[in-house]
Protein backbone atom coordinates (compact mmCIF):
# COMPACT_ATOMS: atom_id res chain seq x y z
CA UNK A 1 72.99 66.83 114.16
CA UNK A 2 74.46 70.00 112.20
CA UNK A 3 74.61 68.06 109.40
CA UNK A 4 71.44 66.86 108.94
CA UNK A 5 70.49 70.32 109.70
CA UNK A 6 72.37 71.67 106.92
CA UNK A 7 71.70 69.16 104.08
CA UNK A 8 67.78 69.27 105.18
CA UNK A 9 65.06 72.60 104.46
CA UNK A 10 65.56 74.78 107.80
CA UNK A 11 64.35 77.58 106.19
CA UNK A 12 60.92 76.81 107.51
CA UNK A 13 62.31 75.93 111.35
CA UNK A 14 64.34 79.22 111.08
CA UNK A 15 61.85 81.24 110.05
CA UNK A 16 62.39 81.75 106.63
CA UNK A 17 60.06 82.45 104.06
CA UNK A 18 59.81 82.39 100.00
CA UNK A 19 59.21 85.96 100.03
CA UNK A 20 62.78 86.32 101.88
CA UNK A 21 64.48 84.14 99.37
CA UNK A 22 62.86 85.63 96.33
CA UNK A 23 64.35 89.14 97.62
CA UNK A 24 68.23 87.81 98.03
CA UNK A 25 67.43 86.67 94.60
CA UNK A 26 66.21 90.16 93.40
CA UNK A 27 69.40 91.01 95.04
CA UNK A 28 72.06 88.72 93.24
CA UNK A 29 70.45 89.79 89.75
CA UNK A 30 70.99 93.27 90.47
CA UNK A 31 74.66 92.27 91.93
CA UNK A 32 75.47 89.98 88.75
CA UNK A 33 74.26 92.64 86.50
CA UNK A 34 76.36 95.62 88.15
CA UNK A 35 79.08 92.75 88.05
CA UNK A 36 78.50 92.35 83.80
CA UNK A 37 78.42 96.14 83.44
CA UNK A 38 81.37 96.66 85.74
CA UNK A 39 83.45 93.73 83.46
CA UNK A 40 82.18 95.06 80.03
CA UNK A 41 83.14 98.82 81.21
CA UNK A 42 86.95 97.44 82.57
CA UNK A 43 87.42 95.68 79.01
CA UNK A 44 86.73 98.26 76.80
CA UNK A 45 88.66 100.60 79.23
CA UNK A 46 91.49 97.55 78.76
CA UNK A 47 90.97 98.47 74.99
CA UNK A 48 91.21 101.73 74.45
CA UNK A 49 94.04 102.19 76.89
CA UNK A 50 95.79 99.88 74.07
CA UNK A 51 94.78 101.54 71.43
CA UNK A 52 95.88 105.02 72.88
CA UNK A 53 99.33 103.43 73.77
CA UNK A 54 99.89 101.87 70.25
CA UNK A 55 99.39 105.44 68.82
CA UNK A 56 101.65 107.33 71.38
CA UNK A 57 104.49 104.76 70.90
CA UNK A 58 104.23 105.18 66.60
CA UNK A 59 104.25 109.02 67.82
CA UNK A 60 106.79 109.11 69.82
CA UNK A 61 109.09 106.83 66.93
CA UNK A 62 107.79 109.36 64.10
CA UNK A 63 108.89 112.79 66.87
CA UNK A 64 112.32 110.80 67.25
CA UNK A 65 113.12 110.06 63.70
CA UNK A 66 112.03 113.57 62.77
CA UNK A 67 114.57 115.50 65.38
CA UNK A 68 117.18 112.83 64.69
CA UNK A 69 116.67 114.41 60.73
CA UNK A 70 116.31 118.10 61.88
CA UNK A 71 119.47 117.86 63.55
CA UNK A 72 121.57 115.98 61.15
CA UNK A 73 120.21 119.25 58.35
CA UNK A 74 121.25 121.78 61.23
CA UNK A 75 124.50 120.04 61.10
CA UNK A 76 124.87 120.25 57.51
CA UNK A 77 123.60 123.72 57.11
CA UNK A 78 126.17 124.72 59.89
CA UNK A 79 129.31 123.18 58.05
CA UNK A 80 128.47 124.53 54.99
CA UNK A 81 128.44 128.05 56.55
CA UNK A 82 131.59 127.59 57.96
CA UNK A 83 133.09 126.07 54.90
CA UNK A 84 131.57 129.51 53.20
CA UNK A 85 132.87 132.06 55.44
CA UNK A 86 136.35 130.29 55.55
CA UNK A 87 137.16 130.53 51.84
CA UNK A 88 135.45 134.62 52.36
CA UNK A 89 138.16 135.08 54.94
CA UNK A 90 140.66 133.42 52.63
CA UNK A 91 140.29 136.20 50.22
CA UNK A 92 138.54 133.07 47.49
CA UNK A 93 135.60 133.83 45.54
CA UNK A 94 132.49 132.68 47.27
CA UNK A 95 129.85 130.71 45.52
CA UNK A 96 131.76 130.64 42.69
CA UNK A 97 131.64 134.35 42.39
């Protein structure tokens, strides 16, 4: 009995009419559409959130390499000062002087 009932048209027996049916269909265009917009927002969201992170990871290598150089010339600068004022305390002439 329920099955014949649900492969048959009850719409009529239930009460149903086209108008009702044309509204749920009103309904799932609107739903389907707000589902597309929702999908083509979340992708280009996707996107840009890769973009972004491709830039902050080159930035982050390029902030790295530059401190690793600033620090190696600190280094430098340092032992040459302290090579200088070694040979001043030694009584030698400085900078060839």
């Amino acid at each position: 009995e329920e099955e014949k009932d649900m492969e048959g048209d009850t719409a009529a027996k239930e009460g149903i009419s086209d108008e009702d049916f044309q509204v749920a269909r009103d309904k799932l265009k609107t739903l389907r559409r707000l589902l597309a917009d929702i999908q083509s927002k979340q992708t280009n969201e996707r996107h840009r959130l890769m973009i972004h992170s491709a830039t902050n990871e080159h930035s982050h290598s390029r902030m790295v390499l530059a401190s690793l150089l600033e620090t190696v010339l600190f280094m430098l600068v340092t032992g040459f000062q302290v090579f200088t004022i070694r040979r001043w305390f030694k009584g030698a002439p400085v900078l060839g002087r």
